[in-house]
N, C-alpha and C. Protein backbone atom coordinates (compact mmCIF):
# COMPACT_ATOMS: atom_id res chain seq x y z
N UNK A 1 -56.45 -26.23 -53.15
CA UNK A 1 -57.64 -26.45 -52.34
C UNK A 1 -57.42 -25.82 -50.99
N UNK A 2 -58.59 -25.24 -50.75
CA UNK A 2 -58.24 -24.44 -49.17
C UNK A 2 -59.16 -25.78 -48.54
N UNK A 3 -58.56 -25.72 -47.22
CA UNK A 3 -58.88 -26.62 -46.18
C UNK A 3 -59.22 -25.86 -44.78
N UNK A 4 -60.30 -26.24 -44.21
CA UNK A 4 -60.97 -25.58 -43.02
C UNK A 4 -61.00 -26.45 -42.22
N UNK A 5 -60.57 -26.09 -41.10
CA UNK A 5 -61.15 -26.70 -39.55
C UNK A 5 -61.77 -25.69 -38.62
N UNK A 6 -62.63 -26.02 -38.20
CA UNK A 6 -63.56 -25.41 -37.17
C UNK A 6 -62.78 -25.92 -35.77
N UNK A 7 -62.56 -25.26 -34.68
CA UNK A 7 -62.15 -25.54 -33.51
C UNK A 7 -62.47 -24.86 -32.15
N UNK A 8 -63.97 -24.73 -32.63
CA UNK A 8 -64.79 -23.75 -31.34
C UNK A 8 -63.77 -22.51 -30.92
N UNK A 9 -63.80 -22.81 -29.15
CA UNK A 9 -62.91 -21.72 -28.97
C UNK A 9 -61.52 -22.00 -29.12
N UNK A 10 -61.32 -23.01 -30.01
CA UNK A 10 -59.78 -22.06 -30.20
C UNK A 10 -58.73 -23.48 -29.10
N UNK A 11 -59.64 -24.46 -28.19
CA UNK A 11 -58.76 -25.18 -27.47
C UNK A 11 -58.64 -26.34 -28.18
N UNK A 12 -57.34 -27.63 -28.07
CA UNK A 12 -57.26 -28.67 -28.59
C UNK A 12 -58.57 -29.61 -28.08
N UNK A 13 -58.60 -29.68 -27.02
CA UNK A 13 -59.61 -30.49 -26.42
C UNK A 13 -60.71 -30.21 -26.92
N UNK A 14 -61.31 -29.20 -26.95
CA UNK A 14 -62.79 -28.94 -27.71
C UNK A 14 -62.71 -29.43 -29.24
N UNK A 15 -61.58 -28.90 -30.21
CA UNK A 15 -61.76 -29.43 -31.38
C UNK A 15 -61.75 -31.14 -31.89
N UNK A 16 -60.80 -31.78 -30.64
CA UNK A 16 -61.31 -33.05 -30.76
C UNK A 16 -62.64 -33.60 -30.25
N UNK A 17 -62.66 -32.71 -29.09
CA UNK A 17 -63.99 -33.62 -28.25
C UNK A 17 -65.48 -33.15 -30.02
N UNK A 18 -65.30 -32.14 -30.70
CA UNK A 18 -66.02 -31.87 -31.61
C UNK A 18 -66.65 -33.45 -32.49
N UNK A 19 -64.65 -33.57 -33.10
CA UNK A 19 -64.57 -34.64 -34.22
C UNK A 19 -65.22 -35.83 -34.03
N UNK A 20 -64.88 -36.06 -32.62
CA UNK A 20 -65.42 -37.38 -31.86
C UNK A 20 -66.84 -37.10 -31.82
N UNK A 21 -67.54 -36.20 -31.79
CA UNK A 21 -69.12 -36.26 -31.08
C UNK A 21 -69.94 -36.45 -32.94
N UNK A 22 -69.16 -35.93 -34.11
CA UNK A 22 -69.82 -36.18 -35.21
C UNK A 22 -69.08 -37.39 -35.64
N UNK A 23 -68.46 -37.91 -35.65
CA UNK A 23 -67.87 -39.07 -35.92
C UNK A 23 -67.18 -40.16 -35.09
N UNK A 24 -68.33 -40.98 -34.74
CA UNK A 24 -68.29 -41.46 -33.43
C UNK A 24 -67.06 -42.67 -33.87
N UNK A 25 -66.64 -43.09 -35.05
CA UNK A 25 -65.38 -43.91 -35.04
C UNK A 25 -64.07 -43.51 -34.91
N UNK A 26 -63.83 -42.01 -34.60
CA UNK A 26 -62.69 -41.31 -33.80
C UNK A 26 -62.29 -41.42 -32.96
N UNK A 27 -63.30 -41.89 -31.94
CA UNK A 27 -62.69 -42.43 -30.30
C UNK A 27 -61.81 -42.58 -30.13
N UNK A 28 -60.53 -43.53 -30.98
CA UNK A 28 -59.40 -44.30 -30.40
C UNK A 28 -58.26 -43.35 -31.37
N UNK A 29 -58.65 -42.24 -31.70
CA UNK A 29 -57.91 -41.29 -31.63
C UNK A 29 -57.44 -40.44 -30.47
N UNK A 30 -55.77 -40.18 -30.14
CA UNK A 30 -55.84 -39.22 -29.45
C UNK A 30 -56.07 -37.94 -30.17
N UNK A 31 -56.01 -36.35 -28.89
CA UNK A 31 -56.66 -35.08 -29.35
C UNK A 31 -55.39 -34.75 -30.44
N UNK A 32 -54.34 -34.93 -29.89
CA UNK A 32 -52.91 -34.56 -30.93
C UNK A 32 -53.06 -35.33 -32.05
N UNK A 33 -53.65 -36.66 -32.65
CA UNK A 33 -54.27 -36.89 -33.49
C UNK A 33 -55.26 -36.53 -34.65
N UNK A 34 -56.01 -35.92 -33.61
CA UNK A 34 -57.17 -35.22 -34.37
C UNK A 34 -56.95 -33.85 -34.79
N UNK A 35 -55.90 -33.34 -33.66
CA UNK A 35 -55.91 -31.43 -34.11
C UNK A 35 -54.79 -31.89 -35.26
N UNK A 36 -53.90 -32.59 -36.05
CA UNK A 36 -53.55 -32.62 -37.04
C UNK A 36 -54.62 -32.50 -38.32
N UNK A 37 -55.82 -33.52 -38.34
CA UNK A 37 -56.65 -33.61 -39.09
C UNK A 37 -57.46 -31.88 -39.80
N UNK A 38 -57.59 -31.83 -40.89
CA UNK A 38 -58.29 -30.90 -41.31
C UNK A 38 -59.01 -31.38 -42.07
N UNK A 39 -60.15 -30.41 -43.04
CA UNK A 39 -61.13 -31.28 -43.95
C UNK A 39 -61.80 -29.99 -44.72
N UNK A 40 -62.19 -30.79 -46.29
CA UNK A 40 -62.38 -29.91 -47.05
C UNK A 40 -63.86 -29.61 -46.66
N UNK A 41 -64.50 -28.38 -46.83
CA UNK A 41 -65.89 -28.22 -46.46
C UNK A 41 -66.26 -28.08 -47.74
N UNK A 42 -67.93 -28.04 -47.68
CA UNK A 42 -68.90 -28.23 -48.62
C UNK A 42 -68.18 -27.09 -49.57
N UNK A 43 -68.74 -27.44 -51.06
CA UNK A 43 -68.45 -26.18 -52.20
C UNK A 43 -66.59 -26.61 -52.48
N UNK A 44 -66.11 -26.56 -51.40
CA UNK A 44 -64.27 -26.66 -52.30
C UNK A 44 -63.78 -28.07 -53.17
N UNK A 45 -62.68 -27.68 -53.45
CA UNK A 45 -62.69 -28.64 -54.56
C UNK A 45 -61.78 -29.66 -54.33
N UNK A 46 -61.97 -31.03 -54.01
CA UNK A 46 -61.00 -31.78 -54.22
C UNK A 46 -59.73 -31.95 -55.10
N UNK A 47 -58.41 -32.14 -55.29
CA UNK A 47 -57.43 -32.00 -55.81
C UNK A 47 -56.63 -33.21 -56.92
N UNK A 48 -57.15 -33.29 -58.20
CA UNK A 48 -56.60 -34.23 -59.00
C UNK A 48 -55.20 -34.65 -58.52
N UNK A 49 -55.23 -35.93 -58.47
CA UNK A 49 -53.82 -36.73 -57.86
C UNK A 49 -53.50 -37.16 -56.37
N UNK A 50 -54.31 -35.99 -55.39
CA UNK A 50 -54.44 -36.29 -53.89
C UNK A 50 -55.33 -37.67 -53.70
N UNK A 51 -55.16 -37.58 -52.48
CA UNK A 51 -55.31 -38.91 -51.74
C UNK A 51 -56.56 -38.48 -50.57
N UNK A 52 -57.11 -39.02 -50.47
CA UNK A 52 -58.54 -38.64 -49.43
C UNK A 52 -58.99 -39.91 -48.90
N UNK A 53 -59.77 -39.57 -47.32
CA UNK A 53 -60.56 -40.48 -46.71
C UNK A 53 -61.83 -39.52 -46.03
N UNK A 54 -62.89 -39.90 -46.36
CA UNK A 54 -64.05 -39.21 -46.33
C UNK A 54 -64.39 -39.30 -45.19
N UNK A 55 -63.96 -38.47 -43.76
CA UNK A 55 -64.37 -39.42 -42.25
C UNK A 55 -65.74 -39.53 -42.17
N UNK A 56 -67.00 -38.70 -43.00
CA UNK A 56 -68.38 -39.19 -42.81
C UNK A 56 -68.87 -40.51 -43.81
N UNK A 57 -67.96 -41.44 -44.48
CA UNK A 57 -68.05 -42.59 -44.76
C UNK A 57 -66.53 -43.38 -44.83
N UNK A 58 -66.06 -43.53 -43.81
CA UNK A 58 -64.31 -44.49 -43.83
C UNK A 58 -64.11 -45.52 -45.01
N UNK A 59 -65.29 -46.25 -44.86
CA UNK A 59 -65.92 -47.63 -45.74
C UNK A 59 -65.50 -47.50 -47.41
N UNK A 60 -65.13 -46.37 -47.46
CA UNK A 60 -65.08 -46.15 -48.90
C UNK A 60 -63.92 -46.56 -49.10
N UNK A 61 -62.59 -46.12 -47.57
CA UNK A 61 -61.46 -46.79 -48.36
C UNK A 61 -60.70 -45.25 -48.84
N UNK A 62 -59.34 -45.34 -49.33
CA UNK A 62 -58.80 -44.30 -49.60
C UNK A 62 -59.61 -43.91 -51.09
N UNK A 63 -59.22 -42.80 -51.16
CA UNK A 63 -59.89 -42.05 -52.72
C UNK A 63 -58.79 -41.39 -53.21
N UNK A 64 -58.40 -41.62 -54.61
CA UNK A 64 -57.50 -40.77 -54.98
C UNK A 64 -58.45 -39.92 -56.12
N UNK A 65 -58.42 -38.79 -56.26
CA UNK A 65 -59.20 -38.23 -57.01
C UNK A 65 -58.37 -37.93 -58.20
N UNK A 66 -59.07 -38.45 -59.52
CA UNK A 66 -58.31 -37.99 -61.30
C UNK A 66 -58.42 -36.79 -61.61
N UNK A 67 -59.78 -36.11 -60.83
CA UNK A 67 -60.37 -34.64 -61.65
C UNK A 67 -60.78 -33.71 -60.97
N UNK A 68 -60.81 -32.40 -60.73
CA UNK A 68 -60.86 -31.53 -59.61
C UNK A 68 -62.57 -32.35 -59.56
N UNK A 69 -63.18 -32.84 -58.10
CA UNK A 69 -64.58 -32.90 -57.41
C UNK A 69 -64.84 -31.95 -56.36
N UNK A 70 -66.04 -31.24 -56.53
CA UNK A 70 -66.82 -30.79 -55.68
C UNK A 70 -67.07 -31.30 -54.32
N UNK A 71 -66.57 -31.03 -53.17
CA UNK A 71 -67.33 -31.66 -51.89
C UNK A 71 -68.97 -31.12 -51.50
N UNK A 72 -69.86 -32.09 -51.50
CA UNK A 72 -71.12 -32.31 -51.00
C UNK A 72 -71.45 -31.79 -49.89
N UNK A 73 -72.26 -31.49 -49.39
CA UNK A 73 -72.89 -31.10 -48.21
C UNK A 73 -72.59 -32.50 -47.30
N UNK A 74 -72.14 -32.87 -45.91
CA UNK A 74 -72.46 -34.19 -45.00
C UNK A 74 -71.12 -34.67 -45.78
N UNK A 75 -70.13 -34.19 -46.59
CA UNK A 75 -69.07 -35.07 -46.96
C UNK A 75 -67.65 -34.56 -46.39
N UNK A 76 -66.55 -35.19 -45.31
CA UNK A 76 -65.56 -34.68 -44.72
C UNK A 76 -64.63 -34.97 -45.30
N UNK A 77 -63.70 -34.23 -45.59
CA UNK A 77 -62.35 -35.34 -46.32
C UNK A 77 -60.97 -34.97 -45.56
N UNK A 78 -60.22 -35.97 -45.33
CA UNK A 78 -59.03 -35.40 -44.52
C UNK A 78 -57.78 -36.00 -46.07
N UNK A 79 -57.31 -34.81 -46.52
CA UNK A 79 -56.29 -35.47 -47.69
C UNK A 79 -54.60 -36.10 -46.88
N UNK A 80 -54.41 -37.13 -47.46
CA UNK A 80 -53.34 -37.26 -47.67
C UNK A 80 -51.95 -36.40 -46.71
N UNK A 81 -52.30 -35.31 -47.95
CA UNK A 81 -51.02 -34.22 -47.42
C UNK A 81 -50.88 -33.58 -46.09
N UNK A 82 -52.09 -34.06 -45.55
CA UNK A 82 -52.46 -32.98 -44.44
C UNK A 82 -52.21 -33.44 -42.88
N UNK A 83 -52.31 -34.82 -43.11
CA UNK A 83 -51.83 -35.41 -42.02
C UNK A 83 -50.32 -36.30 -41.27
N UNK A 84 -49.70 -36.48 -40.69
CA UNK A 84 -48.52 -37.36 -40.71
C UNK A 84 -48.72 -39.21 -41.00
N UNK A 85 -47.40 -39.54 -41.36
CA UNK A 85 -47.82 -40.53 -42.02
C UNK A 85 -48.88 -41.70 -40.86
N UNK A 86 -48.29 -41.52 -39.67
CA UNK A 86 -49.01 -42.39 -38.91
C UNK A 86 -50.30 -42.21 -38.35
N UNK A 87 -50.72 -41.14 -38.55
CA UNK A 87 -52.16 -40.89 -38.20
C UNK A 87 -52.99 -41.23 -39.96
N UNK A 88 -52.28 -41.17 -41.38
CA UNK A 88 -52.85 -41.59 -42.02
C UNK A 88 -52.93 -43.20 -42.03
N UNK A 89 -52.22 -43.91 -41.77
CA UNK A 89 -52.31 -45.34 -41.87
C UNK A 89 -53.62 -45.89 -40.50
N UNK A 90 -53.52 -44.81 -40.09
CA UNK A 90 -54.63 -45.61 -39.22
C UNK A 90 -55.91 -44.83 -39.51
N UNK A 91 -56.09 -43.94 -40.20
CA UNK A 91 -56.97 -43.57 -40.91
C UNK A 91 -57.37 -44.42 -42.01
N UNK A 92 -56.48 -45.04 -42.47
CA UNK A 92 -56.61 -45.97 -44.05
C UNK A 92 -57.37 -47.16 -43.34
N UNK A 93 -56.39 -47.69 -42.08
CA UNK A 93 -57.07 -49.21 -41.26
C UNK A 93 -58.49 -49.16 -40.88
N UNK A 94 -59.54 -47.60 -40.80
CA UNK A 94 -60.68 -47.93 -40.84
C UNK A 94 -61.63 -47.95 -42.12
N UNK A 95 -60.72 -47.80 -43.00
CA UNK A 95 -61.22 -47.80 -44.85
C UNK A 95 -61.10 -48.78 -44.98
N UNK A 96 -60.27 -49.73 -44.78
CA UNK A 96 -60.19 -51.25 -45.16
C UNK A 96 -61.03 -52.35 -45.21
């Protein structure tokens, strides 16, 4: 699975101040927090066996996906692999 982040021009601060302005439960992230985060965009394919949290719905809770899925249009996913362990556990604490 290829993974995209958008990061305007290119500074840490803008790519968080981004994350935060579409996903207003990021706040109590710091920016070194967030510039770890990446996310699959619309059309790519989620990864049988990975681990996902959808930041445009948290509520769902972790996702482990069985079968390659399609990401949706309005759907963000930050996997598993992509982040360190402590920025995922507090990623998981707003799935809960």
């Amino acid at each position: 699975m290829q993974e995209q982040r958008t990061e305007g021009s290119g500074e840490r601060g803008t790519y968080a101040q981004q994350l935060r302005q579409r996903f207003r439960w990021l706040q109590s992230f710091t920016d070194d927090e967030l510039h770890e985060m990446s996310w699959c965009s619309a059309g790519l394919e989620l990864q049988p066996a990975e681990q996902y949290i959808d930041l445009s719905r948290p509520g769902r809770g972790v996702i482990t996906v069985e079968r390659p899925v399609r990401v949706r249009d309005g759907e963000c996913y930050v996997s598993r692999t992509a982040v360190s362990d402590r920025v995922w556990r507090k990623l998981a604490r707003f799935g809960s």
